[in-house]
Structures are given as C-alpha cells and as structure tokens.
N, C-alpha and C. Protein backbone atom coordinates (compact mmCIF):
# COMPACT_ATOMS: atom_id res chain seq x y z
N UNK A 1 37.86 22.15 -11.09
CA UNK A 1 36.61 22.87 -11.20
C UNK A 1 36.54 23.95 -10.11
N UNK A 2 36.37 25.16 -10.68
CA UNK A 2 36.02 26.29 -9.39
C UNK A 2 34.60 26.07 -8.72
N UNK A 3 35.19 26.82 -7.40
CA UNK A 3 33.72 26.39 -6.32
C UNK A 3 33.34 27.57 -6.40
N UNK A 4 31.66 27.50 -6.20
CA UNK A 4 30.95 28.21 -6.69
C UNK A 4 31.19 29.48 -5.44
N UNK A 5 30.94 30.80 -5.43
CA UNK A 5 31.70 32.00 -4.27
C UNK A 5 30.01 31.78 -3.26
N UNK A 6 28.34 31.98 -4.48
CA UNK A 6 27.64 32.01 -3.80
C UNK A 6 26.77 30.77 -3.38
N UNK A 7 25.97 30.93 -2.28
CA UNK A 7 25.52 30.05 -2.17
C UNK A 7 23.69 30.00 -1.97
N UNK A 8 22.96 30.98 -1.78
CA UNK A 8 22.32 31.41 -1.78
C UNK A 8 21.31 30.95 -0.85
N UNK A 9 22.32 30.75 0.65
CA UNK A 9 21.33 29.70 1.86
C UNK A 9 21.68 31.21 2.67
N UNK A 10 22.29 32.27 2.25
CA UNK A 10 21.53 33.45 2.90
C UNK A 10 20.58 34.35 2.30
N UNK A 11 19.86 34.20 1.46
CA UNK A 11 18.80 34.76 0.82
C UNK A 11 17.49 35.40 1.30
N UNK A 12 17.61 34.95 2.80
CA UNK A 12 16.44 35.07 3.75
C UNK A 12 17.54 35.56 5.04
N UNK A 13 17.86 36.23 4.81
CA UNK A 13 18.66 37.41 5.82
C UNK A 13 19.44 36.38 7.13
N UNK A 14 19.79 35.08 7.31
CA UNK A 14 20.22 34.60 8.17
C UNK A 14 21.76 33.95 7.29
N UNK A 15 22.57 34.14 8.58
CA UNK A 15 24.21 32.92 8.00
C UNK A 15 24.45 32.58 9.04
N UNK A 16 24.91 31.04 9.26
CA UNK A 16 26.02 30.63 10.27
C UNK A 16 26.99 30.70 10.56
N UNK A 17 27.35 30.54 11.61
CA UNK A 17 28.39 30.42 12.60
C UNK A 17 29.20 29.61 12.23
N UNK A 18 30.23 29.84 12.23
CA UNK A 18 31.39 28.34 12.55
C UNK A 18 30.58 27.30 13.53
N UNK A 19 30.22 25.93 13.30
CA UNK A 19 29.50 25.34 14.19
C UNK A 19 28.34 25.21 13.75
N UNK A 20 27.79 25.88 12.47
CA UNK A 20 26.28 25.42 12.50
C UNK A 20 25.04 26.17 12.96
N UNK A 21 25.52 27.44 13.83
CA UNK A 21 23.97 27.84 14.55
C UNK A 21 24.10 29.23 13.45
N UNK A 22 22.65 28.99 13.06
CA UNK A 22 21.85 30.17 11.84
C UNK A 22 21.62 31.36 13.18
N UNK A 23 22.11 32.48 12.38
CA UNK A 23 21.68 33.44 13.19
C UNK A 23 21.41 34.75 12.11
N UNK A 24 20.30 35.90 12.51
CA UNK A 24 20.01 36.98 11.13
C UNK A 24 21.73 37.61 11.12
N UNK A 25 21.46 38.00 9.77
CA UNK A 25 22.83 38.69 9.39
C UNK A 25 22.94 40.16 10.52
N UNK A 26 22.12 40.44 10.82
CA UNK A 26 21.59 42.00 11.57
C UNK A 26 22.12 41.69 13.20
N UNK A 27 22.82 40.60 13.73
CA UNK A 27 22.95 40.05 14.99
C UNK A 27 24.41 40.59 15.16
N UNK A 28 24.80 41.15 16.21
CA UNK A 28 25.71 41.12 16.86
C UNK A 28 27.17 40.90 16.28
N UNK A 29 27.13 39.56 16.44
CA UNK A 29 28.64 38.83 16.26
C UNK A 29 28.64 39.00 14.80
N UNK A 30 27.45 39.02 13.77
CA UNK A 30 28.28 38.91 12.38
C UNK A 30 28.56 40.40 12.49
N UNK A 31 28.17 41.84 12.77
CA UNK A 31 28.54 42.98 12.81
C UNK A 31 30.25 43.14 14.09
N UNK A 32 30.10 42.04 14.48
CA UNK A 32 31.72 42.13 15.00
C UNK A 32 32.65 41.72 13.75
N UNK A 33 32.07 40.26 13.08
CA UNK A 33 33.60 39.71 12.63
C UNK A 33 33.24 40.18 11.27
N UNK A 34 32.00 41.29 11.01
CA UNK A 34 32.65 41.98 9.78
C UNK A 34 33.38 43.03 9.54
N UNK A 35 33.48 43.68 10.67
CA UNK A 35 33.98 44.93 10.93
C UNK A 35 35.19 44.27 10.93
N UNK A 36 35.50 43.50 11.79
CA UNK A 36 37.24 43.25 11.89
C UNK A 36 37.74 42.75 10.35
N UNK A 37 36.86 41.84 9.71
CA UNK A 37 37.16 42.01 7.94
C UNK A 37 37.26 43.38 6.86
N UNK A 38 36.06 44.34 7.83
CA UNK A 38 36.51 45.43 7.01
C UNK A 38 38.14 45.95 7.34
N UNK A 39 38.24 46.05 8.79
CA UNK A 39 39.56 46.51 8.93
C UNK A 39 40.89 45.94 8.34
N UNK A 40 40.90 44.34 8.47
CA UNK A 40 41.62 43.42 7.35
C UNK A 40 41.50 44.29 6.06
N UNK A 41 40.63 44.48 5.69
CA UNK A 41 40.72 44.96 4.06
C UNK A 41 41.44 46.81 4.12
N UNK A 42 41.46 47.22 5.13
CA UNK A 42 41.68 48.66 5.12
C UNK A 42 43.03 48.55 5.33
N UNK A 43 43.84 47.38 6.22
CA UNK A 43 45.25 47.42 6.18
C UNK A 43 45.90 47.13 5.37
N UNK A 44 45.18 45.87 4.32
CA UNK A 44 45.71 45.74 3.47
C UNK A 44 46.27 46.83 2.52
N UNK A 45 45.24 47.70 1.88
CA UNK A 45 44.65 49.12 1.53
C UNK A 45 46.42 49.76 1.96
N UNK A 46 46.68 50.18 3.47
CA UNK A 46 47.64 50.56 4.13
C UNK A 46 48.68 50.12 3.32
N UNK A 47 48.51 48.66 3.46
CA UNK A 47 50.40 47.92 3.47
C UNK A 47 50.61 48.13 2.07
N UNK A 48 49.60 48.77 1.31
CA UNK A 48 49.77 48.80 -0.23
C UNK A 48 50.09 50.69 -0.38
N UNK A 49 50.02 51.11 0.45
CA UNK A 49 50.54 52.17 0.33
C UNK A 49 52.47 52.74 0.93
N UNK A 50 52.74 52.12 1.68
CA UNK A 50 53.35 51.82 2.43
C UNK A 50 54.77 51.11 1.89
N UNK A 51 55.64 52.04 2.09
CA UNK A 51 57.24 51.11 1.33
C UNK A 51 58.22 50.75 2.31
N UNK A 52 57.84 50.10 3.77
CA UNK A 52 59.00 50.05 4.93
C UNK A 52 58.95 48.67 5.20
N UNK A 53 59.88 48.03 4.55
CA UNK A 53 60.25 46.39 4.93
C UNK A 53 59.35 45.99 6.34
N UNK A 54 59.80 46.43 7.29
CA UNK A 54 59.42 45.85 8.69
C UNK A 54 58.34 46.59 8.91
N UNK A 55 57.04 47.20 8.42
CA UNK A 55 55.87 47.68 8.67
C UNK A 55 55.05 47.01 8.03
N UNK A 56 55.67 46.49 6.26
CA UNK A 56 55.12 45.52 5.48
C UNK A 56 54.75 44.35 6.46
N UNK A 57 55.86 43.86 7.20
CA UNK A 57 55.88 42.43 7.50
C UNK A 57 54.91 42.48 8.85
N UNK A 58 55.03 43.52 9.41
CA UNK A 58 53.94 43.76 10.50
C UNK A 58 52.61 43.61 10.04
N UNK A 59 52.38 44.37 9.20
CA UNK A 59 50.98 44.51 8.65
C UNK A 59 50.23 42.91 8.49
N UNK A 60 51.36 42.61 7.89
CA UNK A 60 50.44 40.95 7.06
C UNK A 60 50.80 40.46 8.65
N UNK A 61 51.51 40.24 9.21
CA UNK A 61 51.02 39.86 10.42
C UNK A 61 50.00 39.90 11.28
N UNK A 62 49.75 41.43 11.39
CA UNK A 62 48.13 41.99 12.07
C UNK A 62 47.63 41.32 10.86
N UNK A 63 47.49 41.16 9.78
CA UNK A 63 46.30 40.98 8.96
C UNK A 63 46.15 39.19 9.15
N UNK A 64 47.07 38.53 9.58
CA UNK A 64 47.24 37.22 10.20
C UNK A 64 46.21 36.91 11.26
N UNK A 65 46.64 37.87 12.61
CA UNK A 65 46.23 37.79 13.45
C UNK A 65 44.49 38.46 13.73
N UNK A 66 44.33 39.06 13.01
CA UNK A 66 43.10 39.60 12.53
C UNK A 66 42.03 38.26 11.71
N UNK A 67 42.39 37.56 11.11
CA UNK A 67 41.81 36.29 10.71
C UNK A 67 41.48 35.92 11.91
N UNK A 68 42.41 35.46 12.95
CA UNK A 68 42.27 34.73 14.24
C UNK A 68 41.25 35.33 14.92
N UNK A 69 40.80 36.68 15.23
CA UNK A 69 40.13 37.14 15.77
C UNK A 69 39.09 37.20 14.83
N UNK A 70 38.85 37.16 13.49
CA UNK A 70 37.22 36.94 13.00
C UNK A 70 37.05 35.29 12.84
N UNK A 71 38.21 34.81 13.12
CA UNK A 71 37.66 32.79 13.32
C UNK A 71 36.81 33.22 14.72
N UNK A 72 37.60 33.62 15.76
CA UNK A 72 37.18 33.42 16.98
C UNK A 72 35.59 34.28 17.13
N UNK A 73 35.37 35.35 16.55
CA UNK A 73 34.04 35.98 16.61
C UNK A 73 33.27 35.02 16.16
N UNK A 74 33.45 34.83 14.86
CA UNK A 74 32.94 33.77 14.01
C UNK A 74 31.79 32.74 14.40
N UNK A 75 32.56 32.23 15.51
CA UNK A 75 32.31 30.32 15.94
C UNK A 75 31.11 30.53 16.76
N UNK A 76 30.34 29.80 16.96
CA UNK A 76 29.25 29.58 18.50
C UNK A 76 30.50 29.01 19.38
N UNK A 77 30.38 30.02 20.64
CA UNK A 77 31.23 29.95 21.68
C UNK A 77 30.63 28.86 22.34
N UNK A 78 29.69 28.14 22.51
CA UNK A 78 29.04 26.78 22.93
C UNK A 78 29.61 25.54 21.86
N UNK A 79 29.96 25.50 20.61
CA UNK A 79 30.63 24.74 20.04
C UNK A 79 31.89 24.86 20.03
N UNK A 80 32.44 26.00 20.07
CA UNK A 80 34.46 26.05 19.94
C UNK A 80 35.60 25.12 20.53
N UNK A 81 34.90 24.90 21.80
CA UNK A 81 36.05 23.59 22.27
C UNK A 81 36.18 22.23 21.90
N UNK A 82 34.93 22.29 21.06
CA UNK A 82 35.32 21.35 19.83
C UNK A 82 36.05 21.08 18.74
N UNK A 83 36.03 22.14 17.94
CA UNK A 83 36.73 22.77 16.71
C UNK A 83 38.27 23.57 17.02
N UNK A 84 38.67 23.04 15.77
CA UNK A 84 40.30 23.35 16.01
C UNK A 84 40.49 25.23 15.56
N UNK A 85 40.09 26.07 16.34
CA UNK A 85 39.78 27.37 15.95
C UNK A 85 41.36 28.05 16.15
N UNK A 86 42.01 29.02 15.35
CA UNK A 86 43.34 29.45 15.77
C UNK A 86 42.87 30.15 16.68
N UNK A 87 44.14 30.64 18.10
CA UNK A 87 44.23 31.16 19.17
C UNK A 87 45.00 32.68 19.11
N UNK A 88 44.50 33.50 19.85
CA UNK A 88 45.56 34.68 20.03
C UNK A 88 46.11 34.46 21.04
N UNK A 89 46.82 34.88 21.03
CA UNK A 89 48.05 34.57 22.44
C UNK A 89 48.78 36.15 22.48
N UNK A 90 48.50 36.41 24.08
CA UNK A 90 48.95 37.60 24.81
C UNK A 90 50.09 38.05 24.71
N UNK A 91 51.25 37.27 23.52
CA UNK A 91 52.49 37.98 22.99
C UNK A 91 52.39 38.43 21.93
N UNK A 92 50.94 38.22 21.56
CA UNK A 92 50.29 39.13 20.14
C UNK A 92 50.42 40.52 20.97
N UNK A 93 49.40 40.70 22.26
CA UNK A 93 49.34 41.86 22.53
C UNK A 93 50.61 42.72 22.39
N UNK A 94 51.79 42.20 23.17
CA UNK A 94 53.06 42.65 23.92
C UNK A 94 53.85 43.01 22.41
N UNK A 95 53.69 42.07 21.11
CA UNK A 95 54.26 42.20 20.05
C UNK A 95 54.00 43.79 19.70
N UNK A 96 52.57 44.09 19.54
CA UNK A 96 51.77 45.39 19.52
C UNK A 96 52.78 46.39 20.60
N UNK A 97 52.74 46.33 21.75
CA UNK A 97 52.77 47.31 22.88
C UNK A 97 54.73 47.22 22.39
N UNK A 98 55.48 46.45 21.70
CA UNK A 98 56.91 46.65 21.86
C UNK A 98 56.97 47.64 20.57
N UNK A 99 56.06 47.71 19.63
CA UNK A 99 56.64 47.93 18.27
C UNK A 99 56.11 49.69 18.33
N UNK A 100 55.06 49.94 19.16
CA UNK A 100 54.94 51.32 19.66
C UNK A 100 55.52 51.52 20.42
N UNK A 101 56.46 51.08 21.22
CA UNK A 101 57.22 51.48 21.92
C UNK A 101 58.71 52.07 20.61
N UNK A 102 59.06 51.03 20.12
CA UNK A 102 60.46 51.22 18.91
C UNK A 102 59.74 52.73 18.38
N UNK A 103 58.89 52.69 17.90
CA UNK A 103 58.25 53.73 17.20
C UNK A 103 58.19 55.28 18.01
N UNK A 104 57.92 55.06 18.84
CA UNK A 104 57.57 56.50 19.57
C UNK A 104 59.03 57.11 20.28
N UNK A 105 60.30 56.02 19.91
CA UNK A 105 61.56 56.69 20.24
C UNK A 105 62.06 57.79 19.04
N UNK A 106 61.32 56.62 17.99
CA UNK A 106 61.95 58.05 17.03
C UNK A 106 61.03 59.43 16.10
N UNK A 107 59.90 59.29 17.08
CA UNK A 107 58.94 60.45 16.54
C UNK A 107 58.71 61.56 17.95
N UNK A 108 58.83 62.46 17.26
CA UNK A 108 59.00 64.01 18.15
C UNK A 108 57.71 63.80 19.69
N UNK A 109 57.39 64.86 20.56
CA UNK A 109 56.33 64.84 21.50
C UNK A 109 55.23 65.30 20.63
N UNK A 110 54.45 64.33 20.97
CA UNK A 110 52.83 65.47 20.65
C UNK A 110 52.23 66.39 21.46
N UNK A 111 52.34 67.32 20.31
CA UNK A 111 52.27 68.79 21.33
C UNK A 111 50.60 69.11 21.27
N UNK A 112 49.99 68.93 20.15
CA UNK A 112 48.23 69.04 19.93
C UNK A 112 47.75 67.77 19.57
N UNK A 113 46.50 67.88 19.89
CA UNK A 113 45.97 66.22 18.41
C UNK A 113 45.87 66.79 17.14
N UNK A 114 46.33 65.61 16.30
CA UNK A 114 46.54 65.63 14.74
C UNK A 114 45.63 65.50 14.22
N UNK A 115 44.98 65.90 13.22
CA UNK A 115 44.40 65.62 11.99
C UNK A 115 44.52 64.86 10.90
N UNK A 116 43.86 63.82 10.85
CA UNK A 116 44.32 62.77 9.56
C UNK A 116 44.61 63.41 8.43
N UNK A 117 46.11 63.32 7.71
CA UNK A 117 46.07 63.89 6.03
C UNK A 117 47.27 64.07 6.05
N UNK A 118 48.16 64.30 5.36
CA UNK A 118 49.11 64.71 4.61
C UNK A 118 49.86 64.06 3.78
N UNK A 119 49.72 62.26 3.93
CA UNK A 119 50.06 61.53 2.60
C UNK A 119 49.09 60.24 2.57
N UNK A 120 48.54 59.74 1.56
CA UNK A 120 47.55 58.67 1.52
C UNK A 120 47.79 57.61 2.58
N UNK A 121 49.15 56.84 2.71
CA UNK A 121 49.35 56.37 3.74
C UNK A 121 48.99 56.58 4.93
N UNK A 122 48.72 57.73 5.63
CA UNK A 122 49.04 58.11 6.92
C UNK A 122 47.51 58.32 7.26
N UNK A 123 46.56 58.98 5.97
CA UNK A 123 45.22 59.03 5.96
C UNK A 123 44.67 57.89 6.23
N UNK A 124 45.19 56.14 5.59
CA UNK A 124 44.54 55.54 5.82
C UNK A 124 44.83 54.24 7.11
N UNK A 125 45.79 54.71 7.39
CA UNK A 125 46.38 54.29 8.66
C UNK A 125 45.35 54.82 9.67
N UNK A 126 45.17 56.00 9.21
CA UNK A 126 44.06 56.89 10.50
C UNK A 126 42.71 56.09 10.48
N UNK A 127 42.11 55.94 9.01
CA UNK A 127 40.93 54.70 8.91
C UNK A 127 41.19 53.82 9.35
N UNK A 128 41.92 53.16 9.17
CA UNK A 128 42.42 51.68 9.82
C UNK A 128 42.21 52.02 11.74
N UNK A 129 42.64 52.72 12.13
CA UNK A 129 42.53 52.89 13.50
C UNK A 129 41.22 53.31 13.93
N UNK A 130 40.25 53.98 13.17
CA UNK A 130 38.68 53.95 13.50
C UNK A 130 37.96 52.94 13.16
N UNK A 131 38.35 52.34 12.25
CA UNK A 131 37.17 50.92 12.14
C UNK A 131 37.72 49.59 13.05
N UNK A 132 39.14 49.75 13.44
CA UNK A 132 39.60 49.10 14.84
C UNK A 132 38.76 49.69 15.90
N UNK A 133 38.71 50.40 16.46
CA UNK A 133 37.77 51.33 17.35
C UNK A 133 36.64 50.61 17.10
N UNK A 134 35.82 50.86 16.31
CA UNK A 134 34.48 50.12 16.00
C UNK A 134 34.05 48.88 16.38
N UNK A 135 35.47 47.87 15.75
CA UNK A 135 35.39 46.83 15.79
C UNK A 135 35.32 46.70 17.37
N UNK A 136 36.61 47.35 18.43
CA UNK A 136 36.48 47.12 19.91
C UNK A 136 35.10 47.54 20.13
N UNK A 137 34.51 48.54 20.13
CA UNK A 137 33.37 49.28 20.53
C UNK A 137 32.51 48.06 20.23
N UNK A 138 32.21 47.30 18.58
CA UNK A 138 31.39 46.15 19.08
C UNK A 138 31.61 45.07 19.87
N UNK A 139 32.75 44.43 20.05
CA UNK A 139 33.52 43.25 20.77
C UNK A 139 32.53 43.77 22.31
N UNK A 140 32.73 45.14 22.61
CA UNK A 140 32.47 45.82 24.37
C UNK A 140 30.93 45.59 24.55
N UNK A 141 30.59 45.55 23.17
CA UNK A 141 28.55 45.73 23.60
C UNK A 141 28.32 44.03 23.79
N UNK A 142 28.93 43.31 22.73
CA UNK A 142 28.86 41.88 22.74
C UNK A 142 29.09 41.20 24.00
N UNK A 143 30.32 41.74 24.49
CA UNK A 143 30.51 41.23 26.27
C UNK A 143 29.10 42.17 27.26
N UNK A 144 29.16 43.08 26.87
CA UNK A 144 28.04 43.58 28.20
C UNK A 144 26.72 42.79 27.50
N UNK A 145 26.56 42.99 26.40
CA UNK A 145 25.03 41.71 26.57
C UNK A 145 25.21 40.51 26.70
N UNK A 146 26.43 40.41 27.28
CA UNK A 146 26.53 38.66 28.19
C UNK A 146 26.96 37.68 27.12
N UNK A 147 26.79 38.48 25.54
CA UNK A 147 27.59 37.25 24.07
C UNK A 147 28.75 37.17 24.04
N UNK A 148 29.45 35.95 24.65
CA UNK A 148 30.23 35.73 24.85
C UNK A 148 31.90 36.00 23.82
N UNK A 149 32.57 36.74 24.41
CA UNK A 149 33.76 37.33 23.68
C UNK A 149 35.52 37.05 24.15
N UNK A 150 36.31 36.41 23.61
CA UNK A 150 37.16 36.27 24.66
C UNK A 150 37.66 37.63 24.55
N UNK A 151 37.78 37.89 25.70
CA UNK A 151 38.80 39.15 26.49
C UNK A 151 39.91 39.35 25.97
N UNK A 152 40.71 38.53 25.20
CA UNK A 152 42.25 38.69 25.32
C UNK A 152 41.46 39.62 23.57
N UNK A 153 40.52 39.31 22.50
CA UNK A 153 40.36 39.78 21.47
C UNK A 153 39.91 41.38 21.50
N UNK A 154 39.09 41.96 22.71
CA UNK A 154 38.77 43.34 23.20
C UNK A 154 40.50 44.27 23.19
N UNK A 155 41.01 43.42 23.99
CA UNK A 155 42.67 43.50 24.51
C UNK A 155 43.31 44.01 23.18
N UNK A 156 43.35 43.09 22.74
CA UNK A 156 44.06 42.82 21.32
C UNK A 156 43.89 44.62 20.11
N UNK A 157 42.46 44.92 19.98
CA UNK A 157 41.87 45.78 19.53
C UNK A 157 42.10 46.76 20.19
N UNK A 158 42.14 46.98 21.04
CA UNK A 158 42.54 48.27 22.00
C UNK A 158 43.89 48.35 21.24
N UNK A 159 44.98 47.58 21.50
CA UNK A 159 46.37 47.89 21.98
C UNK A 159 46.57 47.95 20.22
N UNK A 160 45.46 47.32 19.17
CA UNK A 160 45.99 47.57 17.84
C UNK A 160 45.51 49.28 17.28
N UNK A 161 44.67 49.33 18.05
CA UNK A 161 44.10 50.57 17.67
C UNK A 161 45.36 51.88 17.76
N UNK A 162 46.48 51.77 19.13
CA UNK A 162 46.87 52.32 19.69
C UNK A 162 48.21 52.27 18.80
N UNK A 163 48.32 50.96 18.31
CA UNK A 163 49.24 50.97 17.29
C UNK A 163 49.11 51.85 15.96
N UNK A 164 48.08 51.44 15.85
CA UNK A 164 47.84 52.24 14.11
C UNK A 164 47.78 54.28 14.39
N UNK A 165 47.52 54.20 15.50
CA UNK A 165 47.71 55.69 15.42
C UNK A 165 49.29 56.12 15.41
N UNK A 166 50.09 55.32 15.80
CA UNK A 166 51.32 55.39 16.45
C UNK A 166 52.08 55.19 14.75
N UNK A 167 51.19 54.28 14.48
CA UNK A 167 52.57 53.78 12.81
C UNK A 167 51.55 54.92 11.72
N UNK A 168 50.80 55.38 12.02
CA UNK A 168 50.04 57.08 11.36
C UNK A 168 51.74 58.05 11.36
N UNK A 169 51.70 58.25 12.40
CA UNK A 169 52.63 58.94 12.81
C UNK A 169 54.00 59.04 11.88
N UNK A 170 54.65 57.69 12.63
CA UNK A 170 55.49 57.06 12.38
C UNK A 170 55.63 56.84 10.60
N UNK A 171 54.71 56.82 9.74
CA UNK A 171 54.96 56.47 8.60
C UNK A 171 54.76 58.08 7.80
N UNK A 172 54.55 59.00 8.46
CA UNK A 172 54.30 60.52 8.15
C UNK A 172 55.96 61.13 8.50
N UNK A 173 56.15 60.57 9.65
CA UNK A 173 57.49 60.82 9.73
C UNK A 173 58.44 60.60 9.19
N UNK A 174 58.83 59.45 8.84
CA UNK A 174 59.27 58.53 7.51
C UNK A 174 59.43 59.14 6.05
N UNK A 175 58.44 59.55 6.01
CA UNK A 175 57.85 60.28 4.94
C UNK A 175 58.29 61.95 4.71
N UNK A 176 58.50 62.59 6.13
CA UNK A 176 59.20 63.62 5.90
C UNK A 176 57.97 64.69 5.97
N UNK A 177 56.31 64.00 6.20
CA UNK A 177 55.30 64.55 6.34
C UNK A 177 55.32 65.53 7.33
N UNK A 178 54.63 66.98 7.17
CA UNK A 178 54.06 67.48 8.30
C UNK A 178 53.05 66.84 9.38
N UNK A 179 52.50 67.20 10.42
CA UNK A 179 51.47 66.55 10.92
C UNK A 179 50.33 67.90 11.30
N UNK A 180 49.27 67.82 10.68
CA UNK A 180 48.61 68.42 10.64
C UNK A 180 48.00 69.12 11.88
N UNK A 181 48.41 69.78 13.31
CA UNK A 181 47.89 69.99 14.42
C UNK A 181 46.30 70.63 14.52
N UNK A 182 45.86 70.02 15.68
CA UNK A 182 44.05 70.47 15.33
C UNK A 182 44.22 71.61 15.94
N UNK A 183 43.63 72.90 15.35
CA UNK A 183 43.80 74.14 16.48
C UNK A 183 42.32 74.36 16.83
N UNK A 184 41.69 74.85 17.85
CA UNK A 184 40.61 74.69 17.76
C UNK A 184 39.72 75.94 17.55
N UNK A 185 38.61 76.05 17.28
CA UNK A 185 38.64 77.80 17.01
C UNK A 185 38.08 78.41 18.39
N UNK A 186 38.05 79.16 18.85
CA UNK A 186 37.54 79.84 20.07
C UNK A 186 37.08 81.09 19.50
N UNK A 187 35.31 80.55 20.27
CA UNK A 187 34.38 81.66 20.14
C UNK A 187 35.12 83.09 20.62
N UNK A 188 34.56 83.98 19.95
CA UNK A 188 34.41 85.10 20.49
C UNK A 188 34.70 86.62 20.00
C-alpha cells in the first residue's frame, strides 16, 4: 500500500523538526534546510545536463552530502545527541578544496568576471552556486541569532559554492565554450 505524500498537520502554517518541536514554516531553519533542498534539486538539474563520468559521480555525492546538511538543519539542536543524525566530516570540505584544485590546473587565468551563459550546463552550474550562497547567507544569520548551526555546515557551503563556480568553468571548458567576460560600461 502507498503512503499517503500529504499529511495535512501543516495546514496551519507550522512543521516539525526532526525531534518533534513545531515551529511556523516562516522560521529560520525551515528557510535554511529548504534552500539547501532547493539547491539539491538544482544539481541534480546540473548532473542531468552534464556528460563527465567523474563530475557525474561528484555531483550525486554533493547531492549525498547535501541530505546530511538538511538532516542536520532539520533536527532541534537540543534533541540531536539523541538521534542517529548523518555527520559531515571535514574531508567533505578538503574533498571540495582538492577537486578545485584538479580543476583550475586545466582551465586558463581569469582575466575579467564571467557572465553566466554559453551552454545550459554552465548556466546552471552558475544557479547552483547562488542558491548555495543563499543557503550559506542563511546558515550566517541562523548562527548570529544565536540558532544554533554547526560550523563545519557554513564551511561546507562556502567551499561548495567555490566549487560550483570552478566546475561552471571547468564544464564550459570541456565543452569548448567561450566564457562570456563582464566588460563594464564606463560613463562618459
């Protein structure tokens, strides 16, 4: 028998937490771990554009590790050391910081900033790296109003953000793409 998708115990603008605590949908943490679901759904989006064995396998990886980080938004941080919640671990980060490193040996200097566009891929690689942004930008407000965030997930978002601009690149290059340089206009 299929389980039913709705349930209709948010009908009155509140959902829980991993753990049980009702909070309005309009709060904080669910605008963190939906954003990081939107971005899940935008890489996917990516890895479906995308024909490079080892970028594929990256992707569903971030899209792995991206679960981990909307479990961890997810939970009441007062219940979690209870619950068996998956962990990120700081060779997630380093995994990130090695694979822009492989990458940026074989793409030219950037001489201007780029402009998102020149093949669907590379456009939405560029989305993927602003609603990462977002997602950090909320993780940063959540820690300064004292709602508790682990650090290594802020971390994590930074250094993925930094990635996706990098495999933008990198998959334009691949591609044989131009890169669109921003020129800027000057008055006068």
């Amino acid at each position: 028998m299929a389980i039913k998708i709705y349930t209709k115990t948010g009908d009155a603008g509140t959902t829980s937490l991993i753990g049980g605590t009702k909070v309005p949908k309009s709060h904080l943490r669910i605008d963190s771990y939906g954003t990081v679901d939107e971005l899940n759904s935008f890489i996917g989006l990516a890895n479906d554009l995308i024909s490079h064995v080892h970028t594929n396998n990256m992707l569903k990886e971030i899209q792995d590790r991206l679960f981990t980080v909307g479990s961890s938004l997810a939970c009441d941080p007062d219940k979690e050391p209870m619950m068996k919640i998956p962990d990120l671990k700081e060779s997630d980060v380093i995994l990130l910081e090695s694979e822009i490193d492989k990458m940026n040996e074989e793409l030219p200097a950037m001489k201007s900033f780029i402009l998102p566009g020149g093949h669907q891929a590379v456009s939405t690689l560029h989305v993927c790296r602003c609603v990462c942004r977002r997602a950090e930008r909320i993780c940063v407000l959540l820690d300064q109003q004292n709602i508790f965030v682990d650090a290594l997930v802020i971390k994590y978002l930074n250094r993925l953000s930094d990635y996706l601009f990098v495999l933008s690149r990198y998959i334009g290059h691949q591609l044989q793409v131009a890169e669109i340089p921003w020129k800027a206009r000057i008055s006068g």
